[in-house]
PDB file of N, CA and C in Angstrom:
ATOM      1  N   UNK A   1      58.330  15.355  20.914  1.00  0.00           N
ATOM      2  CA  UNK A   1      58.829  15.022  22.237  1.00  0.00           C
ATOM      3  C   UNK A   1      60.198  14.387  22.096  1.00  0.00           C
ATOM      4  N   UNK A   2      61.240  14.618  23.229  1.00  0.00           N
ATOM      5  CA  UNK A   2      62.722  14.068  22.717  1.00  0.00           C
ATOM      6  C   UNK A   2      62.688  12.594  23.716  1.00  0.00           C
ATOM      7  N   UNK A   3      62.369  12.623  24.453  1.00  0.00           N
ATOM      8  CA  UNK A   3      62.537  11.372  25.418  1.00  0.00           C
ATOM      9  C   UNK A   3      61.437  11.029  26.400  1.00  0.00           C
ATOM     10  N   UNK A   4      61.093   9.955  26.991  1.00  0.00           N
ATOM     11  CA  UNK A   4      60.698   9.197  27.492  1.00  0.00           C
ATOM     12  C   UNK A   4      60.787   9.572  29.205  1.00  0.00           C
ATOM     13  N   UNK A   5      60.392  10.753  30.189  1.00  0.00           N
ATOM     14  CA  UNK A   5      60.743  10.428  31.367  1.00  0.00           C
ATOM     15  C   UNK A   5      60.468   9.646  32.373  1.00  0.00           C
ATOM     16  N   UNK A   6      60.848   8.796  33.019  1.00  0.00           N
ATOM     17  CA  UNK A   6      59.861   7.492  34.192  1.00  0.00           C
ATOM     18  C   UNK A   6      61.055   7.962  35.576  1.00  0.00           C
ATOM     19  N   UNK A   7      60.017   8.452  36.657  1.00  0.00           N
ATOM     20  CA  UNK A   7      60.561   8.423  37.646  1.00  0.00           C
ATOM     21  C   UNK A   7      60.154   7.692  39.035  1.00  0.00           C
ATOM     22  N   UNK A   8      60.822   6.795  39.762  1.00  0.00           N
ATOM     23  CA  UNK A   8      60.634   6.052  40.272  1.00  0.00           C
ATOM     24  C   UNK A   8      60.973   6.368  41.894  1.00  0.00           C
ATOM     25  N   UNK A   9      60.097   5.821  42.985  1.00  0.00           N
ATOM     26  CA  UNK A   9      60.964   6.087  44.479  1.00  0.00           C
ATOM     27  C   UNK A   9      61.162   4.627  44.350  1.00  0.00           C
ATOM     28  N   UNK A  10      62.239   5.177  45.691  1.00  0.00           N
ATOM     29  CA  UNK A  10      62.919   3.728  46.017  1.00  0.00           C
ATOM     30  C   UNK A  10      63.166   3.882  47.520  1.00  0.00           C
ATOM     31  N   UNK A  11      63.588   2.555  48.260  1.00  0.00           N
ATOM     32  CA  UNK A  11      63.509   2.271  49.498  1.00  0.00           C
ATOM     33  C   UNK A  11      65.426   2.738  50.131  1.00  0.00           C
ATOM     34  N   UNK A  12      66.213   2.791  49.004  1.00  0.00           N
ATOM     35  CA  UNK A  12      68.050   2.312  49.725  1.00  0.00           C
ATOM     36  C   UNK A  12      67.967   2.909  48.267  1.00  0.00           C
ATOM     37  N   UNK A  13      68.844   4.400  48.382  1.00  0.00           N
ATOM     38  CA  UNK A  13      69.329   4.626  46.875  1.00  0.00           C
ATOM     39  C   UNK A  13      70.416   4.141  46.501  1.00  0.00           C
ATOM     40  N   UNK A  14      71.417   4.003  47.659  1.00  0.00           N
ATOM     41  CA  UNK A  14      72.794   3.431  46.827  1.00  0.00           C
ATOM     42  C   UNK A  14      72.524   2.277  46.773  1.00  0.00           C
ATOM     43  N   UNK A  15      71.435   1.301  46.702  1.00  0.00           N
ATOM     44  CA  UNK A  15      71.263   0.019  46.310  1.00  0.00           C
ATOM     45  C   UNK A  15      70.754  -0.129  44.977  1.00  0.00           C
ATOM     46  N   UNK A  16      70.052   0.944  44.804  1.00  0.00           N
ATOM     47  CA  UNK A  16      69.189   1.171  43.807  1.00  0.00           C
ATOM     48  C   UNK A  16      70.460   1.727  42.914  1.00  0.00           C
ATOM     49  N   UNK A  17      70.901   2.618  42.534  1.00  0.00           N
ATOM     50  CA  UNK A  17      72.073   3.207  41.897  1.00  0.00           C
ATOM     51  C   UNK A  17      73.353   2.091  41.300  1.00  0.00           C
ATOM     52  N   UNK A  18      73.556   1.546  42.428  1.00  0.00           N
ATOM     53  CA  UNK A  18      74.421   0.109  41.845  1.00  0.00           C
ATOM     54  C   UNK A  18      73.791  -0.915  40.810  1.00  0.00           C
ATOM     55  N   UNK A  19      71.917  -0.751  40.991  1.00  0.00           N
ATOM     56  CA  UNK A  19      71.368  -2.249  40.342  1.00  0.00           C
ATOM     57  C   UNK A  19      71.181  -1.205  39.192  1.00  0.00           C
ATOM     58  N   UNK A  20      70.447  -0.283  39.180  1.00  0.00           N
ATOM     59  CA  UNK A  20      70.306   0.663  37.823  1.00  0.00           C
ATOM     60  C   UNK A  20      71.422   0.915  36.993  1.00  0.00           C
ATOM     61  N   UNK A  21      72.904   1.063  37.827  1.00  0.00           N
ATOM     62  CA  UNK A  21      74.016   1.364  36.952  1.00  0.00           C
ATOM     63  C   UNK A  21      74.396   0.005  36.287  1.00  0.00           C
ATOM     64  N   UNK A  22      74.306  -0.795  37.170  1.00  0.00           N
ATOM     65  CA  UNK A  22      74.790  -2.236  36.199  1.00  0.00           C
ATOM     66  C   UNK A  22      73.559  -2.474  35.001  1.00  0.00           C
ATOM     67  N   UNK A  23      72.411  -2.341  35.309  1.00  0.00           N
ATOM     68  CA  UNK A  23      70.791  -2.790  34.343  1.00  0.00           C
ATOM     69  C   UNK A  23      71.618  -1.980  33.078  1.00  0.00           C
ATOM     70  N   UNK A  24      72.254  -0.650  33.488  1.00  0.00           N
ATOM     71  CA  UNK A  24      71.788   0.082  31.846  1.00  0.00           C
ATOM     72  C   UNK A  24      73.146   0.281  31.779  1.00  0.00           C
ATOM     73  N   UNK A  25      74.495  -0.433  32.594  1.00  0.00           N
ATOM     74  CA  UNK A  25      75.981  -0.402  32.002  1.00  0.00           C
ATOM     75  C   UNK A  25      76.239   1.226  31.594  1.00  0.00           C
ATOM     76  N   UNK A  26      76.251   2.015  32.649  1.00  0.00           N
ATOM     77  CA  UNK A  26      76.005   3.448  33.066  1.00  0.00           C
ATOM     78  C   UNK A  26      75.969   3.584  34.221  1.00  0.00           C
ATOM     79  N   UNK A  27      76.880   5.151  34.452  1.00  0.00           N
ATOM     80  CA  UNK A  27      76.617   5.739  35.861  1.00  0.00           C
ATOM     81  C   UNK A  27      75.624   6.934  35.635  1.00  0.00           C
ATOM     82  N   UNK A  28      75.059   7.386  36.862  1.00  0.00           N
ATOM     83  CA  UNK A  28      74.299   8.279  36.714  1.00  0.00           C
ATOM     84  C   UNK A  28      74.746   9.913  36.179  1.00  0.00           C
ATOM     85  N   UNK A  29      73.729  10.383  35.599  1.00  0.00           N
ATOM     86  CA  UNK A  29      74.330  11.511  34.775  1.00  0.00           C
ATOM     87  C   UNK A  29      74.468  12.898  35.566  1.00  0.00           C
ATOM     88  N   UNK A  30      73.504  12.614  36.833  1.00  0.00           N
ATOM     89  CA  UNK A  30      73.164  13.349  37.616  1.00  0.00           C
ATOM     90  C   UNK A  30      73.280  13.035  39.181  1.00  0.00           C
ATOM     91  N   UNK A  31      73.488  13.610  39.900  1.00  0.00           N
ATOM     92  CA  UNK A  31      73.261  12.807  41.772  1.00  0.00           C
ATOM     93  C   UNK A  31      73.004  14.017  42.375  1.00  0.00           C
ATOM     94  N   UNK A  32      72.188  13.473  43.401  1.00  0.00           N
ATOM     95  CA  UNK A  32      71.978  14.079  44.838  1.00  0.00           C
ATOM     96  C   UNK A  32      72.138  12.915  45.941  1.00  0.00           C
ATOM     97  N   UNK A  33      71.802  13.959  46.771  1.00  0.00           N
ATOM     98  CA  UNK A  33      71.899  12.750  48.494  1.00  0.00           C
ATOM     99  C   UNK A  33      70.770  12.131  48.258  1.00  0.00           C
ATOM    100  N   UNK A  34      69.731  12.302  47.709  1.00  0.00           N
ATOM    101  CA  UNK A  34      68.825  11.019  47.763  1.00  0.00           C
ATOM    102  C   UNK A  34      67.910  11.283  46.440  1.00  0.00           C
ATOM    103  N   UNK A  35      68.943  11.241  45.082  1.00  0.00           N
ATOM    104  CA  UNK A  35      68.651  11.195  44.073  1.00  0.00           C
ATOM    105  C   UNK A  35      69.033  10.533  42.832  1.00  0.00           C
ATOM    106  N   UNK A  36      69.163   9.612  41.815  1.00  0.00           N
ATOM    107  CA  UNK A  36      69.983   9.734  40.869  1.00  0.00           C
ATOM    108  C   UNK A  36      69.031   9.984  39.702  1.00  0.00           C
ATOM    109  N   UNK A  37      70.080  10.430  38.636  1.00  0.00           N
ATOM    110  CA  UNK A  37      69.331  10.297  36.919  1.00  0.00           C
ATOM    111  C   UNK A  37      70.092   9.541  36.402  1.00  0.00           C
ATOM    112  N   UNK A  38      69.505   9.159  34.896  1.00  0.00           N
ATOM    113  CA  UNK A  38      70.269   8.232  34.107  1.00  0.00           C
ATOM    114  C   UNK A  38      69.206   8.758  32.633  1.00  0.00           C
ATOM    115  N   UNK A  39      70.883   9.355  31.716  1.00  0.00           N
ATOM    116  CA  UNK A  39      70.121   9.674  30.414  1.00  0.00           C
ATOM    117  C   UNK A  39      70.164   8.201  29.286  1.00  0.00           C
ATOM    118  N   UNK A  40      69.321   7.990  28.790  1.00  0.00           N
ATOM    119  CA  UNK A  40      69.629   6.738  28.507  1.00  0.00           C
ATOM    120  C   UNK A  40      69.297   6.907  26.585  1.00  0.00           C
ATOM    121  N   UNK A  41      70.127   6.681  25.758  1.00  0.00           N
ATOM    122  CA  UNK A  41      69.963   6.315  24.419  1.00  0.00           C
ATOM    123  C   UNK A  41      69.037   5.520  23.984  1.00  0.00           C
ATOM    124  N   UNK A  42      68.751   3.996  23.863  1.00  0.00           N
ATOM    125  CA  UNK A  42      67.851   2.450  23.813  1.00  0.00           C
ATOM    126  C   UNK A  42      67.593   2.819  24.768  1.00  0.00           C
ATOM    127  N   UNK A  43      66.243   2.664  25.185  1.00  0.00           N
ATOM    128  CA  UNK A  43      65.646   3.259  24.594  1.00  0.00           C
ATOM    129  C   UNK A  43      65.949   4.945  24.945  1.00  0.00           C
ATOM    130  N   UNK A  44      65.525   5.680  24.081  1.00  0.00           N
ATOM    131  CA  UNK A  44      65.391   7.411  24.505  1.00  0.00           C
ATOM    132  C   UNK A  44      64.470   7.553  25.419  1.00  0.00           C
ATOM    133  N   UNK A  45      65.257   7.900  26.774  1.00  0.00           N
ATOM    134  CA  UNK A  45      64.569   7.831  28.291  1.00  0.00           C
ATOM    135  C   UNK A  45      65.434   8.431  28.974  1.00  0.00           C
ATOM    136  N   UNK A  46      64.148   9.321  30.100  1.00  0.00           N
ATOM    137  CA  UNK A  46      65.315   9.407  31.531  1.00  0.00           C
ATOM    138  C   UNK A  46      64.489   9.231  32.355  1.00  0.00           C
ATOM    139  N   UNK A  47      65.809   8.804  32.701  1.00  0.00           N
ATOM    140  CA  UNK A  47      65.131   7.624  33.968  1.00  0.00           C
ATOM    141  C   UNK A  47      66.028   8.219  35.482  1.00  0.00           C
ATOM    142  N   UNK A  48      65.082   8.172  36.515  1.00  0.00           N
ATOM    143  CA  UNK A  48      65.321   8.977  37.437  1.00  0.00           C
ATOM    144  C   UNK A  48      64.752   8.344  38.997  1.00  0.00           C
ATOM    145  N   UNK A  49      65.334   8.139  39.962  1.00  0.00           N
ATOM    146  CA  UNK A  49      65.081   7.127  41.348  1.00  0.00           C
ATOM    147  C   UNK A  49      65.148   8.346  41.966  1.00  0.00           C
ATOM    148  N   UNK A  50      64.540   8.245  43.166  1.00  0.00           N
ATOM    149  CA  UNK A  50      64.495   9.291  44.509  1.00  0.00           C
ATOM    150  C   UNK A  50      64.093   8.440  45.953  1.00  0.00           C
ATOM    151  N   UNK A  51      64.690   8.902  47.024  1.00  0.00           N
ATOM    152  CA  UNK A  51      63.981   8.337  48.004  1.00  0.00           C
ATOM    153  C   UNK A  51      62.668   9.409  48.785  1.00  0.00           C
ATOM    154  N   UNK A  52      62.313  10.137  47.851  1.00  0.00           N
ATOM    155  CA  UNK A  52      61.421  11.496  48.240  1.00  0.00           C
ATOM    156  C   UNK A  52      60.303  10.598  48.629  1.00  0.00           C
ATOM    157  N   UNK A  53      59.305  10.887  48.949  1.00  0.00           N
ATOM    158  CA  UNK A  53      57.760  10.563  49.560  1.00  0.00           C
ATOM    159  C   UNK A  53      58.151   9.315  50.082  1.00  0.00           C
ATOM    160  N   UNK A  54      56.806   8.520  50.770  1.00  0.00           N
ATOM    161  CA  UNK A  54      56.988   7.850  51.937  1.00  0.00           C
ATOM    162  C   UNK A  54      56.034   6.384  51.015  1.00  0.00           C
ATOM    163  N   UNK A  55      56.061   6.259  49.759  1.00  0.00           N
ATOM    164  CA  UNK A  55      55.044   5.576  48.767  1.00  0.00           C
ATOM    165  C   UNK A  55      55.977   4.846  48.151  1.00  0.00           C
ATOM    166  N   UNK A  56      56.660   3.921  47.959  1.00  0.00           N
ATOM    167  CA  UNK A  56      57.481   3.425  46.937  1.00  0.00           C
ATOM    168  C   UNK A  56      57.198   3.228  45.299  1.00  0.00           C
ATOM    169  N   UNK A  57      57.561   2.890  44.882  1.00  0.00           N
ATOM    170  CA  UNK A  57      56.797   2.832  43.441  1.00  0.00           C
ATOM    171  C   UNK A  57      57.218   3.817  42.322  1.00  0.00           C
ATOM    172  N   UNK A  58      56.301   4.310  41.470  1.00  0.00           N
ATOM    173  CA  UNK A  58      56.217   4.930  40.278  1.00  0.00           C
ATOM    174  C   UNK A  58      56.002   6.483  41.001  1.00  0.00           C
ATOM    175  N   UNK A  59      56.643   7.122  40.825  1.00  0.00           N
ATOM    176  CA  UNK A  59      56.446   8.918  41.359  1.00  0.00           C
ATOM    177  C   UNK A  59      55.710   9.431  40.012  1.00  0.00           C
ATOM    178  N   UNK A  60      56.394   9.455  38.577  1.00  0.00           N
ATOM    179  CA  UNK A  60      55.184  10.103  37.738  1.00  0.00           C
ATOM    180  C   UNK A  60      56.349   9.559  36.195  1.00  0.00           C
ATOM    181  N   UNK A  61      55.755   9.673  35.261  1.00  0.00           N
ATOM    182  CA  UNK A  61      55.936   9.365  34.110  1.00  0.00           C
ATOM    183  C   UNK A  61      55.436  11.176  33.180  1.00  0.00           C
ATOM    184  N   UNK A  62      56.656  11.025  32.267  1.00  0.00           N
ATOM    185  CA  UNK A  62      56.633  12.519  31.237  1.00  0.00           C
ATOM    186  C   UNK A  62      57.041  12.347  30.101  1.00  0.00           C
ATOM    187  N   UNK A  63      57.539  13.663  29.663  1.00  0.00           N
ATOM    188  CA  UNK A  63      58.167  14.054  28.541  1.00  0.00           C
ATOM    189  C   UNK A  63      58.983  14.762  28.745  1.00  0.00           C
ATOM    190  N   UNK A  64      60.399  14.689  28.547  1.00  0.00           N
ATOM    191  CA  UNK A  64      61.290  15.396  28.297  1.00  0.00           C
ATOM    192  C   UNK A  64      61.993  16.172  27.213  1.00  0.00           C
ATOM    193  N   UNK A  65      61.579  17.629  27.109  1.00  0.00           N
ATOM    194  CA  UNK A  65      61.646  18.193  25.753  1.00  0.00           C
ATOM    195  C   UNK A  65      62.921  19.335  25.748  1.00  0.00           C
ATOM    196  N   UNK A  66      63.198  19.739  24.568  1.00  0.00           N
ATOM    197  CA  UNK A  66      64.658  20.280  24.222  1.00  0.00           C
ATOM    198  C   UNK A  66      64.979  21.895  24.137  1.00  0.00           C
ATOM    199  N   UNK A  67      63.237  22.268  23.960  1.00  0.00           N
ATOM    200  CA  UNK A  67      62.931  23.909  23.589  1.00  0.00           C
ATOM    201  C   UNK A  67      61.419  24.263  24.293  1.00  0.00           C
ATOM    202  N   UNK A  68      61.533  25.490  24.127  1.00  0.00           N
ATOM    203  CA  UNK A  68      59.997  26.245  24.843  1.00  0.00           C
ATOM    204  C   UNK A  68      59.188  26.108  23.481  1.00  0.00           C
ATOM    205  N   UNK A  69      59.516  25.655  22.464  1.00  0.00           N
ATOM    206  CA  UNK A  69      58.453  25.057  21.362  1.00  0.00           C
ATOM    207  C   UNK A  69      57.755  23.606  22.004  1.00  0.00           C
ATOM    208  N   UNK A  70      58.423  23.058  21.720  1.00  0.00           N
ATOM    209  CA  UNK A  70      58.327  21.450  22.637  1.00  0.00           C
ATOM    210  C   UNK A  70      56.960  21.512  23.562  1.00  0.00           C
ATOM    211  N   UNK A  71      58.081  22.277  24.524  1.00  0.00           N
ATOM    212  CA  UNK A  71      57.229  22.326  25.882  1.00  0.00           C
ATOM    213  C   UNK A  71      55.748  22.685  25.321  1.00  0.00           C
ATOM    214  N   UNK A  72      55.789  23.949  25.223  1.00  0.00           N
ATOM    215  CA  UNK A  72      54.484  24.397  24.515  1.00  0.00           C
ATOM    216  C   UNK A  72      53.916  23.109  23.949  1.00  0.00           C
ATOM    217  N   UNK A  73      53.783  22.967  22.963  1.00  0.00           N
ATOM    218  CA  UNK A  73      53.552  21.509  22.543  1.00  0.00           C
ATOM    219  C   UNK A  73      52.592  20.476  23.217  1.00  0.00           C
ATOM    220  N   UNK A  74      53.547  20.032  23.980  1.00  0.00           N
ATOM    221  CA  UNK A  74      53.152  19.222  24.746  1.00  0.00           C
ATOM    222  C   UNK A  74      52.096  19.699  25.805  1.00  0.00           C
ATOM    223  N   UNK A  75      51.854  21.365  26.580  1.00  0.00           N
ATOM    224  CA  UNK A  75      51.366  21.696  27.240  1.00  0.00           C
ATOM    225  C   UNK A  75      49.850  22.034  26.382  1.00  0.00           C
ATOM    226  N   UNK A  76      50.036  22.279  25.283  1.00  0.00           N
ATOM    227  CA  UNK A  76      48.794  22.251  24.463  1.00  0.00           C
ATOM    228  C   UNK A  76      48.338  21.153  24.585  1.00  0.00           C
ATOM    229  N   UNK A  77      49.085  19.976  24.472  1.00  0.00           N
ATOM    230  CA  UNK A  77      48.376  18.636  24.666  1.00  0.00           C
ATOM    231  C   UNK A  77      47.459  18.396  25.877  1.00  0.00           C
ATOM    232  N   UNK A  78      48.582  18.579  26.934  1.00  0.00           N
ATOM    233  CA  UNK A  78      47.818  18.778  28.138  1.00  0.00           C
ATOM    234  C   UNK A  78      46.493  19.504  28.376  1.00  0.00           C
ATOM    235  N   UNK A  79      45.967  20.729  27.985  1.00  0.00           N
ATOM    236  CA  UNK A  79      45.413  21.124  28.227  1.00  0.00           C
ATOM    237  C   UNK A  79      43.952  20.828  27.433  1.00  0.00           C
ATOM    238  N   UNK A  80      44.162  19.869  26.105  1.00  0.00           N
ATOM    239  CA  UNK A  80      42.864  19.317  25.555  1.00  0.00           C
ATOM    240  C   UNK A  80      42.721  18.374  25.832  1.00  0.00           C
ATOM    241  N   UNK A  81      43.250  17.839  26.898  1.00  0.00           N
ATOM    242  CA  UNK A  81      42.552  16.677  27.860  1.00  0.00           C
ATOM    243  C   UNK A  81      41.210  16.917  28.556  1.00  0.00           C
ATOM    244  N   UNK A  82      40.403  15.724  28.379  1.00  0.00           N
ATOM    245  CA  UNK A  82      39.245  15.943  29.051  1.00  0.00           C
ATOM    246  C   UNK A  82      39.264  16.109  30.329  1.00  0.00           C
ATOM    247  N   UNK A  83      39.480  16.581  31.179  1.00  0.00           N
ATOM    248  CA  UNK A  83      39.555  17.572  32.385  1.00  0.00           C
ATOM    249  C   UNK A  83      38.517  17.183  33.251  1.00  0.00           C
ATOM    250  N   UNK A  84      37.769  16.542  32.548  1.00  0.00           N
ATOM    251  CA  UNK A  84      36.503  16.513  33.681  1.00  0.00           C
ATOM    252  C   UNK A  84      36.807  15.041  34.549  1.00  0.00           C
ATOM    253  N   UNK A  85      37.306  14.305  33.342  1.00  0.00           N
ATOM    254  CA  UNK A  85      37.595  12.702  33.754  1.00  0.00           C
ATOM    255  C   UNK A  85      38.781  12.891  34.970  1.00  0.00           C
ATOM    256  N   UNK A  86      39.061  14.090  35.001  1.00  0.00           N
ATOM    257  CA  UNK A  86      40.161  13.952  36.482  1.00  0.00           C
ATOM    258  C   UNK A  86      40.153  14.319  37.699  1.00  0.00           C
ATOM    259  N   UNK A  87      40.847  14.620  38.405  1.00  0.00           N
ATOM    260  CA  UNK A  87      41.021  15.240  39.767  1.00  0.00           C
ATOM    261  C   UNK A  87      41.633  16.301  39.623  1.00  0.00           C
ATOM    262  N   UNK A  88      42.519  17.129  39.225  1.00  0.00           N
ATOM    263  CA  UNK A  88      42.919  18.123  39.156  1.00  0.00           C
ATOM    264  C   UNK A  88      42.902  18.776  37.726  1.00  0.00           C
ATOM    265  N   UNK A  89      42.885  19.641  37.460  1.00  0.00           N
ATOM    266  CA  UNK A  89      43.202  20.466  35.696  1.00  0.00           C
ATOM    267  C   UNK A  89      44.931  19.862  35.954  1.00  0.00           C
ATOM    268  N   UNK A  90      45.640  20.510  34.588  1.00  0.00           N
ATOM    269  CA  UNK A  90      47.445  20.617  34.334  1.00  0.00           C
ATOM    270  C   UNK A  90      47.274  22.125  35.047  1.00  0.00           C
ATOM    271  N   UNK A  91      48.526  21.809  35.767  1.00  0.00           N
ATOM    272  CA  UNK A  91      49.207  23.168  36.161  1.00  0.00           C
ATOM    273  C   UNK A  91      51.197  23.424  35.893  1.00  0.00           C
ATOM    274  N   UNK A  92      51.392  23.998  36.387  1.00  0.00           N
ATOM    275  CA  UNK A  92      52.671  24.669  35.945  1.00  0.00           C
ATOM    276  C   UNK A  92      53.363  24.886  37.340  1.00  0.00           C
ATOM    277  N   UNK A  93      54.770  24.467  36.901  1.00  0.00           N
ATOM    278  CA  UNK A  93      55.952  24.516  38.136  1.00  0.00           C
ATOM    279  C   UNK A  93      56.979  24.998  37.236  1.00  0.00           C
ATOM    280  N   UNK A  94      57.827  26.078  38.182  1.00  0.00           N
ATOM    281  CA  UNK A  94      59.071  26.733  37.456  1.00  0.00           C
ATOM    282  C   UNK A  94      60.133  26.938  38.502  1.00  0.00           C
ATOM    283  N   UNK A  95      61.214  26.221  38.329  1.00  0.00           N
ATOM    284  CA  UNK A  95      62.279  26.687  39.067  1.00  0.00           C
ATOM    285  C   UNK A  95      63.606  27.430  38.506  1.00  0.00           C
ATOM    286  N   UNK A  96      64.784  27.179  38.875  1.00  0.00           N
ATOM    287  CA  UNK A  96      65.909  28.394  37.750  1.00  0.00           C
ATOM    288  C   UNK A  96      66.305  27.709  36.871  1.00  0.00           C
ATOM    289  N   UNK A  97      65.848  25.594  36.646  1.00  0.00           N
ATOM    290  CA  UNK A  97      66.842  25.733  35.875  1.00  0.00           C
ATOM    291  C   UNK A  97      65.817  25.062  34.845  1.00  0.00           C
ATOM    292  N   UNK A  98      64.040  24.479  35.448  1.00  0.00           N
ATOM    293  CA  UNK A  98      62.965  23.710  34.778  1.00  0.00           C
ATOM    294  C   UNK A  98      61.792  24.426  34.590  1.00  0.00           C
ATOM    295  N   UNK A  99      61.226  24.212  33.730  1.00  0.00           N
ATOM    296  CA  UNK A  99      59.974  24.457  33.074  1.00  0.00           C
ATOM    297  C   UNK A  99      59.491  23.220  33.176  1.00  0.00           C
ATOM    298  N   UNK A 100      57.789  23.111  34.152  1.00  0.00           N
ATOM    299  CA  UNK A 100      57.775  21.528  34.301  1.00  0.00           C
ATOM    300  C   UNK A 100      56.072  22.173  33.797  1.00  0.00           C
ATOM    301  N   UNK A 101      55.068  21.332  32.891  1.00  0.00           N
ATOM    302  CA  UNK A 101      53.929  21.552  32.849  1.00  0.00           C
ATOM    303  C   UNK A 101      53.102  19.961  33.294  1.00  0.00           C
ATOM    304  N   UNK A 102      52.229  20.089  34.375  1.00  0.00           N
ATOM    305  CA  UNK A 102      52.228  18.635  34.746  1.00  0.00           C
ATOM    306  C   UNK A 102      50.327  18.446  35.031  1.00  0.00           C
ATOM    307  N   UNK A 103      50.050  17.332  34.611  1.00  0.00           N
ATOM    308  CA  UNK A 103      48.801  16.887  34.506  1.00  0.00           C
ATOM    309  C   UNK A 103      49.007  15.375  35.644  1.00  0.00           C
ATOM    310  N   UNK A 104      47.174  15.054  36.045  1.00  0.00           N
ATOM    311  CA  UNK A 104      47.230  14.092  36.309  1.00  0.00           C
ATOM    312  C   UNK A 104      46.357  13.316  35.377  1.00  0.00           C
ATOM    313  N   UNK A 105      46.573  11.714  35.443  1.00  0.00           N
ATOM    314  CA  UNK A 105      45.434  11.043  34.304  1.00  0.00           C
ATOM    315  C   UNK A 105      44.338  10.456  35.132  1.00  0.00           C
ATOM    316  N   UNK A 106      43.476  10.040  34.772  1.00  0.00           N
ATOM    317  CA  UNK A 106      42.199   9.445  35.460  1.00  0.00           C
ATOM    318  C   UNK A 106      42.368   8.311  36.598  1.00  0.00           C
ATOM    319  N   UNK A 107      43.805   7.240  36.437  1.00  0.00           N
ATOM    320  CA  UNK A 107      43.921   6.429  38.070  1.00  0.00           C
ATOM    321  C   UNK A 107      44.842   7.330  38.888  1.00  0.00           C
ATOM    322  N   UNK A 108      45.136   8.651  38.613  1.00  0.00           N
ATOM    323  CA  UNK A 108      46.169   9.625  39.586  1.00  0.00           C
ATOM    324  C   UNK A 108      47.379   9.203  39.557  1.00  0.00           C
ATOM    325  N   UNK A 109      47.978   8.758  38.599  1.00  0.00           N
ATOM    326  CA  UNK A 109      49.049   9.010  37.901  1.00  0.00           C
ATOM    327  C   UNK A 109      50.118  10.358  37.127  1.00  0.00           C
ATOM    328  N   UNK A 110      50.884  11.225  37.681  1.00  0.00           N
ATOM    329  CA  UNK A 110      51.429  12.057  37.338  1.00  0.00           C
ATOM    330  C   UNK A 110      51.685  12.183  36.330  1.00  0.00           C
ATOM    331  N   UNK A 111      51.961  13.060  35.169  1.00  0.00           N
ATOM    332  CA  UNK A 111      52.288  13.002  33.729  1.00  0.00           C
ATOM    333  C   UNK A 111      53.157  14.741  33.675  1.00  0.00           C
ATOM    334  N   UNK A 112      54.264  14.572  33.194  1.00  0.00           N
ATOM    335  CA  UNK A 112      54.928  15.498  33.992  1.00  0.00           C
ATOM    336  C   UNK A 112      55.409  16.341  31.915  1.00  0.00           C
ATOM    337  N   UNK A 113      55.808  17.496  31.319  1.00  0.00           N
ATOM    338  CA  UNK A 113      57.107  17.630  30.705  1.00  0.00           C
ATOM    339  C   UNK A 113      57.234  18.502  30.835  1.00  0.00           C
ATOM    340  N   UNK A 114      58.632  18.593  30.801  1.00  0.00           N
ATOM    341  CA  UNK A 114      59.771  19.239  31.361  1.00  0.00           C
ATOM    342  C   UNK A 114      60.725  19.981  30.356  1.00  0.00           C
ATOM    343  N   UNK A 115      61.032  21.246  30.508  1.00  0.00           N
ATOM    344  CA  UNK A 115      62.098  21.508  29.743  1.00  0.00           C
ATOM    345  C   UNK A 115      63.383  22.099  30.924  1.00  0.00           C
ATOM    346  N   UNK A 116      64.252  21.654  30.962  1.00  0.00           N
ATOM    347  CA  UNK A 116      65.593  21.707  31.451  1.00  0.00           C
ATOM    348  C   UNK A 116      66.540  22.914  30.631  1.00  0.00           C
ATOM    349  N   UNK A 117      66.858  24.208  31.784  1.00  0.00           N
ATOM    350  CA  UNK A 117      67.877  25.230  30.654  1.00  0.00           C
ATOM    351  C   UNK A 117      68.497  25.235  31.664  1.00  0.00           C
ATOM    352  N   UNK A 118      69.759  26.107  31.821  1.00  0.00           N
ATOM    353  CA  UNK A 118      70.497  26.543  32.392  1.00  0.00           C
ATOM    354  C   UNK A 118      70.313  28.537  32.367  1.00  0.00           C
ATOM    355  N   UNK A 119      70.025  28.933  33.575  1.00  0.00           N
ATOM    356  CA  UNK A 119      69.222  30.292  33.421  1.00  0.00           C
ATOM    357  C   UNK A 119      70.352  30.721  34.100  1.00  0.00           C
ATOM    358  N   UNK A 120      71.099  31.904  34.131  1.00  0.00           N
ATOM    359  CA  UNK A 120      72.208  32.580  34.789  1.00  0.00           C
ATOM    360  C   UNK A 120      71.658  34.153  34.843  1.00  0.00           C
TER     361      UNK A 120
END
């Protein structure tokens, strides 16, 4: 696994964006209108705010990986999870530019990894 993902909602993103950019002495690596990322070295993390859903808090925690080996990987992991202890099996999301394979854990907590390409 290459990094650490934790993604968080928030209530005011450009409030949030100013306190996150000063916390980790960084601007975001990424933006939307009601998004930021932050790739972070110390630790190896990305870290990511949204004002999406109507829940504040923790949106889901992952893995962020570098290749369709990885991913795989990790989706093998996923899938020898005891399954029964949950609410949903892992399923699979694909858009043009992510490969996301995502599980939930037993308090319904998201567990997300991701591989990021650029597809043209």
């Amino acid at each position: 696994m290459k990094r650490l993902h934790l993604h968080i909602r928030v209530y005011d993103i450009e409030s949030n964006i100013k306190f996150y950019s000063s916390l980790f002495a960084l601007a975001p690596v990424a933006r939307g209108p009601d998004c930021a990322q932050w790739i972070l070295d110390t630790p190896q993390m990305t870290f990511t705010i949204s004002e999406r859903g109507s829940t504040m808090g923790l949106e889901h925690l992952g893995f962020q990986v570098d290749s369709a080996e990885e991913l795989e990987a990790v989706r093998q992991r996923f899938a020898s999870v005891d399954t029964d202890s949950m609410g949903e099996p892992p399923s699979v999301h694909a858009d043009s530019t992510r490969d996301t394979h995502l599980l939930m854990d037993p308090q319904g907590i998201l567990w997300a990894a991701t591989r990021t390409s650029s597809r043209n």
